[in-house]
Protein backbone atom coordinates (compact mmCIF):
# COMPACT_ATOMS: atom_id res chain seq x y z
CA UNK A 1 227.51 33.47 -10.09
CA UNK A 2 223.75 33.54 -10.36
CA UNK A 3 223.99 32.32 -13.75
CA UNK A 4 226.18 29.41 -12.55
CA UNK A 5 223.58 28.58 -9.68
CA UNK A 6 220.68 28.58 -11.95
CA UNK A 7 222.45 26.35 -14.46
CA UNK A 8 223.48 24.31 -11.60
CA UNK A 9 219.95 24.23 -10.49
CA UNK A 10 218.49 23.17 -14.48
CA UNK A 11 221.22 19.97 -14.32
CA UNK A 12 219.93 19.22 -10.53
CA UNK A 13 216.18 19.11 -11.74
CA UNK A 14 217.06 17.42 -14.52
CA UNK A 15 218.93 14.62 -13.17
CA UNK A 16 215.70 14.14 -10.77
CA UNK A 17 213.09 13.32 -13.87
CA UNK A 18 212.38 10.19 -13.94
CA UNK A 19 213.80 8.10 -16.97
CA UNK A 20 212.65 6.19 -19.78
CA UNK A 21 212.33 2.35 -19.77
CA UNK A 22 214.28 1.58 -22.64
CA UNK A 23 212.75 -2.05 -24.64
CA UNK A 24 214.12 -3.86 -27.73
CA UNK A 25 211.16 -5.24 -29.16
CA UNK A 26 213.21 -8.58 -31.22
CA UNK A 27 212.37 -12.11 -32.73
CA UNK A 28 213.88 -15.05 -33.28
CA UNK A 29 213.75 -14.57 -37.74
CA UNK A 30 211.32 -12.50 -39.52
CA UNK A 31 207.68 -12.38 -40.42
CA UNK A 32 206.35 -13.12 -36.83
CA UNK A 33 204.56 -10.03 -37.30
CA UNK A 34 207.26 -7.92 -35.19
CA UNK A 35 207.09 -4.42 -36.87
CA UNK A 36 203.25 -4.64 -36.80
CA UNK A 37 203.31 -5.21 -32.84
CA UNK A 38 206.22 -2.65 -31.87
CA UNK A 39 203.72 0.20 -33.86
CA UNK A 40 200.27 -0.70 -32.33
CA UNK A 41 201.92 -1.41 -28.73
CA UNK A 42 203.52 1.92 -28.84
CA UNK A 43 199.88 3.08 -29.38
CA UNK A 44 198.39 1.10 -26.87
CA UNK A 45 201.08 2.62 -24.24
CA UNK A 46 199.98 6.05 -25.51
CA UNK A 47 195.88 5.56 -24.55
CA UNK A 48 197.55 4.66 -20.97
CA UNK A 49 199.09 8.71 -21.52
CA UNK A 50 202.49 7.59 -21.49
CA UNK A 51 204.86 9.30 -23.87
CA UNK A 52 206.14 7.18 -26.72
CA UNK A 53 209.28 6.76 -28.72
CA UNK A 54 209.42 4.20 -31.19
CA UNK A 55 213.50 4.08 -33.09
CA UNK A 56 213.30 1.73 -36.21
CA UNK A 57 216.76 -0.07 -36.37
CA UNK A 58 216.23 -2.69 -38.58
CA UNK A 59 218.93 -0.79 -41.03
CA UNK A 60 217.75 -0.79 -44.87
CA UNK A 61 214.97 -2.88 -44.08
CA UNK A 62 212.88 -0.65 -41.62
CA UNK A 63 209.03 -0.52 -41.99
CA UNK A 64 207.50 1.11 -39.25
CA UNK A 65 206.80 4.49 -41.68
CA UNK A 66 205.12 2.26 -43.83
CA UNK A 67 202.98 0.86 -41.28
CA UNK A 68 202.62 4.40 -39.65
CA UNK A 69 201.62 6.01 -43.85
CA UNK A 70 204.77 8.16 -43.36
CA UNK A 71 207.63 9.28 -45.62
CA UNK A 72 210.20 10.67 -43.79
CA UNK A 73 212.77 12.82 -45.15
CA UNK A 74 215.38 11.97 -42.30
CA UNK A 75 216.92 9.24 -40.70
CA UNK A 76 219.34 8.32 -37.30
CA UNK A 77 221.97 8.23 -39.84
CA UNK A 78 221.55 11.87 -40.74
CA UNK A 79 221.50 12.81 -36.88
CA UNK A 80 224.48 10.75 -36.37
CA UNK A 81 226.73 12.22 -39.57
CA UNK A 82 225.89 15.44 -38.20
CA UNK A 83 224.03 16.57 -41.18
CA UNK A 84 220.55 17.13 -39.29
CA UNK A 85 219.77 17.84 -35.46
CA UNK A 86 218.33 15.28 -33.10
CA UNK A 87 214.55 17.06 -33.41
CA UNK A 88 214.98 16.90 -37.11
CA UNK A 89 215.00 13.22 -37.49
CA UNK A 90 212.27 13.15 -34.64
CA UNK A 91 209.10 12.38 -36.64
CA UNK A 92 205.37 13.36 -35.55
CA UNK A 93 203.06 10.79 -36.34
CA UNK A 94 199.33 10.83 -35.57
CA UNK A 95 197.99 10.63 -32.03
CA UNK A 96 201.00 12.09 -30.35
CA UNK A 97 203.22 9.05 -31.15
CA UNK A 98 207.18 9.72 -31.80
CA UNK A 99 209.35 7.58 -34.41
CA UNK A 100 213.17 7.73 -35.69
CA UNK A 101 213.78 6.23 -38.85
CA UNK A 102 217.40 4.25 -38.47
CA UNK A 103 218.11 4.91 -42.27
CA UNK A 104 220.47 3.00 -44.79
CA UNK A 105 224.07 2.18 -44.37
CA UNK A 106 224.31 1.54 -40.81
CA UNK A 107 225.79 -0.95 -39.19
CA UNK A 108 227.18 -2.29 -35.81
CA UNK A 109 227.57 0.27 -33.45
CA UNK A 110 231.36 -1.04 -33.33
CA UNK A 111 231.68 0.40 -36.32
CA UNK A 112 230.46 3.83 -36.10
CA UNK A 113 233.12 6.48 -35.02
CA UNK A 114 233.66 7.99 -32.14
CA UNK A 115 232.39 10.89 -32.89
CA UNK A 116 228.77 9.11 -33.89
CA UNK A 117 228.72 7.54 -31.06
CA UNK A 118 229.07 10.59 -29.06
CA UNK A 119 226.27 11.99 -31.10
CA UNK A 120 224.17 8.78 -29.69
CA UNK A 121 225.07 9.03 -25.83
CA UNK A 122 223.67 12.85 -26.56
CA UNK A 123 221.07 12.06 -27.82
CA UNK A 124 219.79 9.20 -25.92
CA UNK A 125 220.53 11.24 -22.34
CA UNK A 126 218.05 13.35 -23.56
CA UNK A 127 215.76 11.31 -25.01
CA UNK A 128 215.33 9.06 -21.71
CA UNK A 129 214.18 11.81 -20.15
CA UNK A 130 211.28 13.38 -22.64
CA UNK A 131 209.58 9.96 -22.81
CA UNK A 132 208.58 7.35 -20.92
CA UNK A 133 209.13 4.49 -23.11
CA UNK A 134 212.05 4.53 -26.12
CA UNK A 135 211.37 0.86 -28.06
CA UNK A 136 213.85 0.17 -30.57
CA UNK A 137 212.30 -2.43 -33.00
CA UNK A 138 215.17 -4.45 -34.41
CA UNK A 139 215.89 -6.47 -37.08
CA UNK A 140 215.32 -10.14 -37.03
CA UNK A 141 217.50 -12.80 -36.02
CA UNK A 142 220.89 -11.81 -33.93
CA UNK A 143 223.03 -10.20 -36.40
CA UNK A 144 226.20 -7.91 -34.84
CA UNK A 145 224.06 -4.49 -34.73
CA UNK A 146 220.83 -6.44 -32.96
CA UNK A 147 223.19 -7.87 -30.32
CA UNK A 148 224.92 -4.69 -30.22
CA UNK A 149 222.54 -2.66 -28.59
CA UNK A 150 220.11 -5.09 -27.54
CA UNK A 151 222.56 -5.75 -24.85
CA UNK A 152 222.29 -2.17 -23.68
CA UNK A 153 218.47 -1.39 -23.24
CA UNK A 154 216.78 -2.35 -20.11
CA UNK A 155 214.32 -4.95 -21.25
CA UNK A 156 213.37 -7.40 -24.42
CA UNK A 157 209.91 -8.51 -25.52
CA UNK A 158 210.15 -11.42 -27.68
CA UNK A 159 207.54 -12.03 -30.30
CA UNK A 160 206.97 -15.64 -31.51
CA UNK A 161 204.41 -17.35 -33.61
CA UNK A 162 203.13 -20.88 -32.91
CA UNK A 163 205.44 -21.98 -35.63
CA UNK A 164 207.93 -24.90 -34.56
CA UNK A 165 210.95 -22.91 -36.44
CA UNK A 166 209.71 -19.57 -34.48
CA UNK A 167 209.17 -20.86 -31.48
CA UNK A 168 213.09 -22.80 -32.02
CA UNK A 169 214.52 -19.47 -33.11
CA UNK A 170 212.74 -17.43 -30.60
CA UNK A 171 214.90 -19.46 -28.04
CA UNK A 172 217.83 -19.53 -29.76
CA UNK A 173 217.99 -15.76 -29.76
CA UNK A 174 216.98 -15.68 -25.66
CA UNK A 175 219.62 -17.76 -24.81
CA UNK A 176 222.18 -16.12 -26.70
CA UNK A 177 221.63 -12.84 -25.17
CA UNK A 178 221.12 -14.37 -21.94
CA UNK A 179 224.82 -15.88 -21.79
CA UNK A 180 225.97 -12.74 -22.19
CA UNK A 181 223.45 -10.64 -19.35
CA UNK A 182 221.85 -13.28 -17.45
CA UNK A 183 220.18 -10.59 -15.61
CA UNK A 184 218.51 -9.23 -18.59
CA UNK A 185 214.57 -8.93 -18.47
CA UNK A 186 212.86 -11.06 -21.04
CA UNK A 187 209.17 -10.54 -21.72
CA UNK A 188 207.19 -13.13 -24.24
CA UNK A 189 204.24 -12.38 -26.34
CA UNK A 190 202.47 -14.67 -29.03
CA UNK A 191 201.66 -13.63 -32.17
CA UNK A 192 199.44 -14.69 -34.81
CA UNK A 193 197.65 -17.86 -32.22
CA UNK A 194 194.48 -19.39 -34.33
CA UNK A 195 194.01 -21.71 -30.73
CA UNK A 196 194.07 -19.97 -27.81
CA UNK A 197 195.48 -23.82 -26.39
CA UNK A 198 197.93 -23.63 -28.90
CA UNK A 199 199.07 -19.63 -27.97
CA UNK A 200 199.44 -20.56 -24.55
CA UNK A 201 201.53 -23.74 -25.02
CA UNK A 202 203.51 -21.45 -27.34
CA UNK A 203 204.74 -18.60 -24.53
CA UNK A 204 204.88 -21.28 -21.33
CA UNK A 205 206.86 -23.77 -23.92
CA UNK A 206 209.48 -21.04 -23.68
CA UNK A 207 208.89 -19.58 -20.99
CA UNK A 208 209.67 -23.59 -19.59
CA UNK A 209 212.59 -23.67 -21.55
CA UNK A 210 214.81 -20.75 -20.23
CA UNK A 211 213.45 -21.71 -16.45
CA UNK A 212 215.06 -25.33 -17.23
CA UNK A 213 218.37 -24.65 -19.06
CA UNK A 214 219.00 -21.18 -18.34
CA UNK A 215 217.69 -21.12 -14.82
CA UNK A 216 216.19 -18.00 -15.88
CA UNK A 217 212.82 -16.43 -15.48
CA UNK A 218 210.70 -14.84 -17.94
CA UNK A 219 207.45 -12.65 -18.31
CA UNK A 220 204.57 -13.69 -20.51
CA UNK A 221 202.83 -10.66 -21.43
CA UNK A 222 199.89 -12.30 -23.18
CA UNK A 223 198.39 -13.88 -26.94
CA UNK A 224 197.52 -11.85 -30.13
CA UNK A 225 194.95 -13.63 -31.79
CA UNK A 226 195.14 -14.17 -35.83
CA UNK A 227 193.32 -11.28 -37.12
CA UNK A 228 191.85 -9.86 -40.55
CA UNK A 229 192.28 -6.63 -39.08
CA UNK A 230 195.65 -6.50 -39.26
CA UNK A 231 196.06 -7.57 -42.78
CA UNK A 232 193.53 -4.67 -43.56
CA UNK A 233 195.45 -1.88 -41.60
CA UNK A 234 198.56 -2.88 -43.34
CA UNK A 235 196.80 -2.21 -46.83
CA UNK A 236 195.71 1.21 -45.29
CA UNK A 237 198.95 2.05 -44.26
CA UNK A 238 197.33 2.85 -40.56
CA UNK A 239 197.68 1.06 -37.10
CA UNK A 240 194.86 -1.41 -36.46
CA UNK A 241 194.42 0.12 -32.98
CA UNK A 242 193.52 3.07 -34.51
CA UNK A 243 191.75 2.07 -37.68
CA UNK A 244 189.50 -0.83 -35.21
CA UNK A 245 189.40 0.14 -31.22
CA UNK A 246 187.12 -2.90 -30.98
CA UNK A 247 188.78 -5.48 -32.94
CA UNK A 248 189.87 -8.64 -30.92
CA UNK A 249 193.25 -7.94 -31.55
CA UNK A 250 193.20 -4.37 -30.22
CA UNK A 251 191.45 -5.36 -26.98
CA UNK A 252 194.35 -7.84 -26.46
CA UNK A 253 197.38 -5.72 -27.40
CA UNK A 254 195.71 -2.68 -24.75
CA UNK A 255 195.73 -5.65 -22.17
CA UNK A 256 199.03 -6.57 -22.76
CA UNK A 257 200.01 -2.78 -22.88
CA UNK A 258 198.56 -2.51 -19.39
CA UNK A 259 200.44 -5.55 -18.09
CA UNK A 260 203.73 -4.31 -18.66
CA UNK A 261 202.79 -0.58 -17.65
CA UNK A 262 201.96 -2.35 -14.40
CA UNK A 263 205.26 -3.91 -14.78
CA UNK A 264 207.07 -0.80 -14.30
CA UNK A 265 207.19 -1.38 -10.64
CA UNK A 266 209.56 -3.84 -10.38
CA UNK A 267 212.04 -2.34 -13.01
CA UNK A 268 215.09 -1.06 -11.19
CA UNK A 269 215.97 2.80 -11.25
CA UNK A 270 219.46 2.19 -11.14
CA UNK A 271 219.38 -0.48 -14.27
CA UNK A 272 217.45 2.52 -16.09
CA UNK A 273 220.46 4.73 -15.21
CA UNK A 274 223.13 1.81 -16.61
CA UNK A 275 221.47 1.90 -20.20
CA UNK A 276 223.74 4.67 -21.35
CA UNK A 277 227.14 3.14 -19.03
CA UNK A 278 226.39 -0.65 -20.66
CA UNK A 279 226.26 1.86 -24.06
CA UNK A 280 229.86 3.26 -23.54
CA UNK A 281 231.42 0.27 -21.94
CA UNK A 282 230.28 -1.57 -25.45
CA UNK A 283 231.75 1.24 -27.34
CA UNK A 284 235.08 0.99 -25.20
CA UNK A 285 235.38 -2.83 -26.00
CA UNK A 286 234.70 -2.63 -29.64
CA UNK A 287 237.49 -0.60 -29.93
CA UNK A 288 239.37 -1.64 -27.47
């Protein structure tokens, strides 16, 4: 009985933690600079002592160990075929920062088996409650598996450049996950702006766009400037945060890392709690 009682009390304390705010990080096609911006946000959310997961599912085509000077040796995939544990694909990389590697060979989550994806609602139950923030950087462009799960997680930061065809495809993705959860939470950053004029008619230009057809609103988070920094860090295999504190770029990602900390307040508990039942329900229907 006592046993039962304490083991009742573990789950009770538990269940009382608060829970991670789970963010796809997405863009409308590749080479906005979305990789580069999902690794140095994580570490701006970590010098505001929050604890940081960052899960790399753009599947075969993942860079965030590059960008982070890692190797690792294991992958989602591993954790999900039941080959490792869920702390062995957990990888350590400097300054307290947390990162899965999604690994080769897999696809929509429609696809995985049952069993899988009972390995993933384990995992991720105890996952949203060791961290504070689990981003899953996804592939560009809305392919099956970015849809998949980006219609589960809590909130999406869009990255754009000034580029017509970004800014186009950028929208294109919004809406189509909109239609399907028009009460999803959509956050915009610009990326790569030369003109601060030209940033900022970037983010409202979209931000304009879902207000008008989609009768939806949307969060600008804020402009990263074009910056040799970056370029540099990406030869050094290192996040510019870390490699230069002081660059413009770093000052601006920390200030959009404190706007959406701040953000936290008006992000619902109970849609926290519905990021593993939209998860199963998914499941359910693709195999339905």
């Amino acid at each position: 009985m006592h046993d039962q009682a304490e083991k009742l009390r573990r789950q009770m304390l538990k269940a009382q933690e608060p829970l991670a705010r789970s963010i796809a990080i997405v863009s409308g096609k590749g080479g906005v600079g979305k990789s580069n911006f999902s690794t140095n946000f994580a570490y701006a959310l970590r010098s505001y002592d929050k604890k940081v997961l960052i899960i790399d599912m753009d599947i075969g085509m993942g860079n965030i160990h590059i960008l982070l000077g890692m190797t690792p040796n294991n992958s989602l995939r591993d954790y999900l075929s039941e080959s490792k544990e869920l702390a062995e694909v957990i990888n350590k990389a400097p300054e307290g920062l947390d990162f899965i590697s999604g690994g080769s060979g897999l696809n929509s989550v429609m696809e995985w088996s049952e069993e899988m994806f009972e390995r993933l609602i384990t995992a991720f139950e105890y996952l949203q409650t060791e961290y504070d923030f689990i981003l899953f950087d996804m592939g560009a462009g809305a392919t099956q598996h970015v849809i998949d799960l980006v219609l589960a997680v809590d909130e999406i930061i869009v990255i754009s450049t000034t580029e017509p065809t970004s800014i186009t495809d950028a929208y294109s993705m919004m809406k189509f996950i909109c239609l399907r959860d028009p009460d999803k939470q959509f956050h915009i950053v610009g990326n790569r702006v030369s003109k601060n004029d030209e940033g900022t008619d970037t983010v409202t230009r979209l931000q304009f766009a879902m207000r008008k057809f989609l009768d939806k609103e949307t969060t600008i988070l804020g402009l990263l400037p074009e910056d040799g920094s970056v370029h540099k860090a990406v030869l050094a295999q290192k996040p510019f945060l870390l490699l230069f504190p002081n660059a413009p770029i770093s000052k601006k990602i920390k200030s959009i890392a404190s706007t959406f900390v701040e953000f936290e307040t008006t992000v619902n508990l109970e849609n926290k709690q519905r990021f593993l039942g939209r998860l199963k329900n998914m499941f359910r229907k693709g195999h339905g």
